[in-house]
N, C-alpha and C. Protein backbone atom coordinates (compact mmCIF):
# COMPACT_ATOMS: atom_id res chain seq x y z
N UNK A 1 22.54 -18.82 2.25
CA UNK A 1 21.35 -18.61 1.45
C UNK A 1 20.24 -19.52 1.94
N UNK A 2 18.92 -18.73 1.84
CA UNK A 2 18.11 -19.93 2.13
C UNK A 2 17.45 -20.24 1.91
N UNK A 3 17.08 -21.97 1.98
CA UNK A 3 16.54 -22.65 0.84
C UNK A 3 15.23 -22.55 0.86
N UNK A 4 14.79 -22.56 -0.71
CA UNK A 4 13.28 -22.65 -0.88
C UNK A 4 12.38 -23.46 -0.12
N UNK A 5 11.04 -23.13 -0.03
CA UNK A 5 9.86 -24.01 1.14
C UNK A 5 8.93 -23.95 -0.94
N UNK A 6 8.95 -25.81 -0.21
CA UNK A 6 7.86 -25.65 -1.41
C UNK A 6 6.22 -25.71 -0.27
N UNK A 7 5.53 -25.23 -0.86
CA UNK A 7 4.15 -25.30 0.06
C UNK A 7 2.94 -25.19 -1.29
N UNK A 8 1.68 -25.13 -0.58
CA UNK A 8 0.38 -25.71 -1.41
C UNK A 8 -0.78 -24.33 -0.87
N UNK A 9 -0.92 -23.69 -1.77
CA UNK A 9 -2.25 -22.45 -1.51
C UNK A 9 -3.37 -22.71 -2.09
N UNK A 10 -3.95 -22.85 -1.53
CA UNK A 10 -5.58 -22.61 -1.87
C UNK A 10 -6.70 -21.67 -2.35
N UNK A 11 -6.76 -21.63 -3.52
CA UNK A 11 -7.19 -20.24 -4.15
C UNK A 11 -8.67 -20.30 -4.59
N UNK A 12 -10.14 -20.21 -3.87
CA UNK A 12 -11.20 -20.25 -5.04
C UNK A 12 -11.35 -22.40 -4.59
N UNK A 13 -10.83 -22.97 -4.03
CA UNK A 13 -10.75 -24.24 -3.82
C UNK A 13 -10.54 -24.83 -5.07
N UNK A 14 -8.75 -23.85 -5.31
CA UNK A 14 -7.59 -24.91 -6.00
C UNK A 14 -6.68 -24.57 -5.50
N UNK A 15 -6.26 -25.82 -5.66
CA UNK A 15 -4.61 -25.89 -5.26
C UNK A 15 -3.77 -25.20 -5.80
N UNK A 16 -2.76 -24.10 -5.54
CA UNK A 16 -1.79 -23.68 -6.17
C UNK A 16 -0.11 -24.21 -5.74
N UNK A 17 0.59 -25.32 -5.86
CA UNK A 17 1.62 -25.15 -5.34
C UNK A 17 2.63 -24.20 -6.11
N UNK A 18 3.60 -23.57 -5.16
CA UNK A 18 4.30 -22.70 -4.99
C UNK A 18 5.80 -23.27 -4.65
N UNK A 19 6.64 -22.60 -4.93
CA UNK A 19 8.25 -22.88 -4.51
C UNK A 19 8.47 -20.86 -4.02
N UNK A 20 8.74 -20.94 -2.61
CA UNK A 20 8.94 -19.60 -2.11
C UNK A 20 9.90 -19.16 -0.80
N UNK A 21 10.50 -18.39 -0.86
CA UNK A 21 11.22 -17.92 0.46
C UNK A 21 10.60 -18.29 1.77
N UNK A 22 11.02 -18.57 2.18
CA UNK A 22 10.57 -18.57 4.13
C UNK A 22 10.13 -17.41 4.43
N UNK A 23 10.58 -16.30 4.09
CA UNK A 23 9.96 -15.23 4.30
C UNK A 23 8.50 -14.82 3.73
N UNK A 24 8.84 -14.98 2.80
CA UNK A 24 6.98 -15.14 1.86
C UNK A 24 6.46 -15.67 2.46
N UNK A 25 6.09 -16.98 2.77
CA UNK A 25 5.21 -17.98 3.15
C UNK A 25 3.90 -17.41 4.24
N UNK A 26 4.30 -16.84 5.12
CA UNK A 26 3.26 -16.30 5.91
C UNK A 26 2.42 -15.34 5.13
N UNK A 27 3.03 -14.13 4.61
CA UNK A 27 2.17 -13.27 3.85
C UNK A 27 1.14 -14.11 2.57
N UNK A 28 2.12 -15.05 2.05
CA UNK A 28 1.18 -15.64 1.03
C UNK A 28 0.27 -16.10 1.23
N UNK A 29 -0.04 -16.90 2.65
CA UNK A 29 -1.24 -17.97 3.27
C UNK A 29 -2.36 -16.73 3.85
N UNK A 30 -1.87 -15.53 4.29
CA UNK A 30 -2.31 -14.30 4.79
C UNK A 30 -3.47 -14.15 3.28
N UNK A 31 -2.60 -13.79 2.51
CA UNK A 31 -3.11 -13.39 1.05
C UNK A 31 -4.46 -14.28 0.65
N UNK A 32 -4.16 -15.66 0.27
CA UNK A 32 -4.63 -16.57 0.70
C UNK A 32 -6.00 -16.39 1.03
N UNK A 33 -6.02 -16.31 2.68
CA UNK A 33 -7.19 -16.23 3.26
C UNK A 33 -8.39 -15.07 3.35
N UNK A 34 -7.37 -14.09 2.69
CA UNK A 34 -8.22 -12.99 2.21
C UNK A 34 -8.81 -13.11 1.14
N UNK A 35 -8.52 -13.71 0.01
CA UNK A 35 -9.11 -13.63 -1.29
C UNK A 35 -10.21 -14.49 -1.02
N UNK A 36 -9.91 -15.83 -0.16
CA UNK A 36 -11.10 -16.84 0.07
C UNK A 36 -12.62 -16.31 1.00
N UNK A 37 -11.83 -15.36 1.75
CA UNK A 37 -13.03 -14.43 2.79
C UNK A 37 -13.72 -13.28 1.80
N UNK A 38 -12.94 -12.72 0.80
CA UNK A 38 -13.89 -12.22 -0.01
C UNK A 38 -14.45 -12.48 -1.15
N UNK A 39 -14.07 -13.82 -1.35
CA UNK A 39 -15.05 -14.53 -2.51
C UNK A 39 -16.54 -14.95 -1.51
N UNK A 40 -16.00 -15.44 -0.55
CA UNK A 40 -17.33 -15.53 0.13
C UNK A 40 -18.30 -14.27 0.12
N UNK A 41 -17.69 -13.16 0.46
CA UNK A 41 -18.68 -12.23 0.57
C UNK A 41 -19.42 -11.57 -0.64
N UNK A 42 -18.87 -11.89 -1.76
CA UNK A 42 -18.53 -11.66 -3.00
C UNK A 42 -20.21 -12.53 -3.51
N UNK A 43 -19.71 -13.79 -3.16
CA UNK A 43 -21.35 -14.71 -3.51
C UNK A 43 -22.08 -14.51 -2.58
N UNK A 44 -22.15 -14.03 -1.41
CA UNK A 44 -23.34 -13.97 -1.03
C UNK A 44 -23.90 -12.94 -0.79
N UNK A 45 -23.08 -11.91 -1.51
CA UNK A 45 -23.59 -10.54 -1.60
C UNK A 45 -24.39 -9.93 -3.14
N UNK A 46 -23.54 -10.89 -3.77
CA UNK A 46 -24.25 -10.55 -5.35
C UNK A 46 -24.15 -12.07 -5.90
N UNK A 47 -25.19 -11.86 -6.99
CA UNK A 47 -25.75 -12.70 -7.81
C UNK A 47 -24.65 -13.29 -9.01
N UNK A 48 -23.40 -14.34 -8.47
CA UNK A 48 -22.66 -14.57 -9.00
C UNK A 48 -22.65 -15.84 -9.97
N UNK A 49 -22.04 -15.50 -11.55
CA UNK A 49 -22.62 -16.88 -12.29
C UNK A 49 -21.31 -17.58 -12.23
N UNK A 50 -20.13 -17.43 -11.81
CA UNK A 50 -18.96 -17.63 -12.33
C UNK A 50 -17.64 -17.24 -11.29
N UNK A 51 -16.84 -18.09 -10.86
CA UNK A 51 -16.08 -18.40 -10.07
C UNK A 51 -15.09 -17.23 -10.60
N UNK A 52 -14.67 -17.24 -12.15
CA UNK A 52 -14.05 -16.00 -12.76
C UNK A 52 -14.77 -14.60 -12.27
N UNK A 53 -15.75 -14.68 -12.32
CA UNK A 53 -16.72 -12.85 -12.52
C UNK A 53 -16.01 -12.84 -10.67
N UNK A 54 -16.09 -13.40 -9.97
CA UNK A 54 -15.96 -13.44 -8.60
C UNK A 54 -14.31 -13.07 -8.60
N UNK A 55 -13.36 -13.48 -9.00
CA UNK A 55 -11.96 -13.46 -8.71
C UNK A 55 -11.78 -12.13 -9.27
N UNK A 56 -12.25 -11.89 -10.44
CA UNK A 56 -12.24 -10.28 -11.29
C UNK A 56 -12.38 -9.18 -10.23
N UNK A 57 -13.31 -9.06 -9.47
CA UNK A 57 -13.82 -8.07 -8.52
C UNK A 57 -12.45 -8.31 -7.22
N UNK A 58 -12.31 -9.65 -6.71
CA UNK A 58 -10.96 -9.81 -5.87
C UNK A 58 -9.94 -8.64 -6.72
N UNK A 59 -9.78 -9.18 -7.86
CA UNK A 59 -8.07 -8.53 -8.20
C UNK A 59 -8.72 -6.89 -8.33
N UNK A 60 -9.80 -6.67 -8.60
CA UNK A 60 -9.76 -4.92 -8.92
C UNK A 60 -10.37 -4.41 -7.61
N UNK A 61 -10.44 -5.56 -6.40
CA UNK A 61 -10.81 -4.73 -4.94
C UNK A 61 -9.10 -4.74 -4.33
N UNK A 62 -8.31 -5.92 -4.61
CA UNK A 62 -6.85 -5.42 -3.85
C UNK A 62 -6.34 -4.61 -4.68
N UNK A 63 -6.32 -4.17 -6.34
CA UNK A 63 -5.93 -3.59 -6.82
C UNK A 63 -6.20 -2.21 -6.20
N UNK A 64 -7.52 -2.15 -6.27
CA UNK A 64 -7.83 -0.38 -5.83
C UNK A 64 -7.45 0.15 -4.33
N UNK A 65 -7.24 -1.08 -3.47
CA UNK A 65 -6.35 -0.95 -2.40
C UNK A 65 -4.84 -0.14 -2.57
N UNK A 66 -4.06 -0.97 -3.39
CA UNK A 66 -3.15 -0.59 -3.33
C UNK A 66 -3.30 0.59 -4.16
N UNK A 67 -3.77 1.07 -4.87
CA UNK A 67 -3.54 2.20 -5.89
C UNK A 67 -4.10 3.41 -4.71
N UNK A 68 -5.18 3.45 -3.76
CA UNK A 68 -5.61 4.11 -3.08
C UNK A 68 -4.83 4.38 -1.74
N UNK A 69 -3.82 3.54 -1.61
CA UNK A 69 -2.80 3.72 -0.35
C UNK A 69 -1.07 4.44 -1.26
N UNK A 70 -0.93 4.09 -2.81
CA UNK A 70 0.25 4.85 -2.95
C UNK A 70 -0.67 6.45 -3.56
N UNK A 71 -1.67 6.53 -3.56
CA UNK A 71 -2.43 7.57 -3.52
C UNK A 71 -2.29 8.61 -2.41
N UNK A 72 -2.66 8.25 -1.18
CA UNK A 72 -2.78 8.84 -0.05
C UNK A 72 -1.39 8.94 0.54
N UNK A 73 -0.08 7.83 -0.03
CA UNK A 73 1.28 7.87 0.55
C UNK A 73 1.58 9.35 -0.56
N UNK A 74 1.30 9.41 -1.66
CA UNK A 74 1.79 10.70 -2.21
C UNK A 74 1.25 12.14 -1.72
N UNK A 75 0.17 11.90 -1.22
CA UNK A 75 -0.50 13.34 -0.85
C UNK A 75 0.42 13.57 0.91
N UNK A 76 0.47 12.33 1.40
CA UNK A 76 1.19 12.45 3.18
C UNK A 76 2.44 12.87 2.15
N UNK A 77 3.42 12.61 1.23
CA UNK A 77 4.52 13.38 1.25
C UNK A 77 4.94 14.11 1.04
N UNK A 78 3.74 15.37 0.14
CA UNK A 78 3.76 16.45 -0.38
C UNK A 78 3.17 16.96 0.89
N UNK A 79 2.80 17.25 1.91
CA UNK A 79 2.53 17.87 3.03
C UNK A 79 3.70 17.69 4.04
N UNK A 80 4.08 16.36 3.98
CA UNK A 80 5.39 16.60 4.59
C UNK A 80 6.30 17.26 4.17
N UNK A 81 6.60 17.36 2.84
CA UNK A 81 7.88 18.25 2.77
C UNK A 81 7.40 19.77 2.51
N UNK A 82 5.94 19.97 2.56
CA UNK A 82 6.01 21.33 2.32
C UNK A 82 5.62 22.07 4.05
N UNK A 83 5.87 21.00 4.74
CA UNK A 83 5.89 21.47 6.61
C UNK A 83 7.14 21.73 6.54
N UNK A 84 8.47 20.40 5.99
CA UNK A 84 9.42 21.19 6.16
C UNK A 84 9.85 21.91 5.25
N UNK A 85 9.78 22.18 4.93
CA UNK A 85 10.23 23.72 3.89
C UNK A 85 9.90 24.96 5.09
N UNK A 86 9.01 24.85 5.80
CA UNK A 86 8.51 25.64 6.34
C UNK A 86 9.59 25.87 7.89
N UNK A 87 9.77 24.21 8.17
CA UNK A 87 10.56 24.32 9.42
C UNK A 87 12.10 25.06 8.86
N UNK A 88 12.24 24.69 7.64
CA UNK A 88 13.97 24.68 7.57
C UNK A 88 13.45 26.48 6.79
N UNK A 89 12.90 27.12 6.98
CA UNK A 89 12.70 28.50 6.40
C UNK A 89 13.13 29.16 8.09
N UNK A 90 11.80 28.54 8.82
CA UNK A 90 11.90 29.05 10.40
C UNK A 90 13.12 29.12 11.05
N UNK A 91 14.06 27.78 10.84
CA UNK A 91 15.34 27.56 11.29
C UNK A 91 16.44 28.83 10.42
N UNK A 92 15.82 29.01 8.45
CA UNK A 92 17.04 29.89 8.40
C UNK A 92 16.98 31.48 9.20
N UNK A 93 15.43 31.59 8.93
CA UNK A 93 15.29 32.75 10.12
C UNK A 93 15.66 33.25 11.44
N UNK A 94 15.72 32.44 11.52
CA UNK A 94 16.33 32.48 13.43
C UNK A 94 17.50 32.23 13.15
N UNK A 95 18.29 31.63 12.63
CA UNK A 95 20.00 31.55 12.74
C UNK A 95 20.40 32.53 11.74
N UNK A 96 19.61 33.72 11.56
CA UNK A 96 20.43 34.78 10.07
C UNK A 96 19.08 35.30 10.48
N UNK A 97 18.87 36.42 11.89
CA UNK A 97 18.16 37.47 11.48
C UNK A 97 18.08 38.73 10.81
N UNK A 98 19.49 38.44 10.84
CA UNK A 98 19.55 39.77 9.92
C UNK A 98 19.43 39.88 8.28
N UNK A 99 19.20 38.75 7.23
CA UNK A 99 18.67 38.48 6.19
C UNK A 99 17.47 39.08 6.17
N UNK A 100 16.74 38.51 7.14
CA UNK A 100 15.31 38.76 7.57
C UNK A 100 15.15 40.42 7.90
N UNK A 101 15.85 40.87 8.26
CA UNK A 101 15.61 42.65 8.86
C UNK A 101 16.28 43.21 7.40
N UNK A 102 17.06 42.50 7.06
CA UNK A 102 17.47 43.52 5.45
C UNK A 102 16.23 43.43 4.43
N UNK A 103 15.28 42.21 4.43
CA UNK A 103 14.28 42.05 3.66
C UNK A 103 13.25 42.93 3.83
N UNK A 104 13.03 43.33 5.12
CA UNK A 104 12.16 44.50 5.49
C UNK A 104 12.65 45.54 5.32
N UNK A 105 13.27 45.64 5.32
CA UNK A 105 14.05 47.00 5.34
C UNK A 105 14.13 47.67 3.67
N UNK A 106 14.31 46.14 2.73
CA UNK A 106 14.56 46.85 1.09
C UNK A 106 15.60 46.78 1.17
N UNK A 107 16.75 46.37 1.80
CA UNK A 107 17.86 46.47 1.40
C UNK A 107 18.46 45.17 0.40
């Protein structure tokens, strides 16, 4: 098993320490440096009174990220399976043509 990394994040210029997997640690400092790159852009793009009003817009800009990517992952998988429906129709066709010639036929 393996052992926790305690480490120190920087959020908004505070400290957050953390107790986290080794595996986390990179994505979190990743995370991290994104929220700090768009608070920047955040104040110097709009007229900000409040370190809060600024973090609000962070959580509902990664929020709408993610809601807009399991968005677009649901529409890619309803096209995927309705391609294959299509392949595994093609495949029963060709291995059972004669299903296919009785259907024309009316029988």
């Amino acid at each position: 098993m393996e052992e926790k990394l305690k480490i120190k994040i920087s959020i908004a210029d505070r400290i957050y320490p953390l107790t986290v997997d080794p595996s986390q640690e990179e994505g979190l400092r990743s995370a991290s440096r994104k929220i700090d790159v768009m608070i920047k852009q955040f104040e110097q793009n709009y007229a900000v009174r409040d370190k809060q009003d600024v973090l609000a817009m962070c959580a509902l800009q990664f929020a709408t990220q993610v809601e807009q990517k399991q968005l677009d992952k649901t529409a890619d998988n309803a096209e995927t399976n309705e391609r294959l429906l299509k392949i595994s129709n093609m495949l029963a066709d060709y291995l059972d043509p004669k299903s296919t010639a009785d259907a024309t036929d009316g029988n």
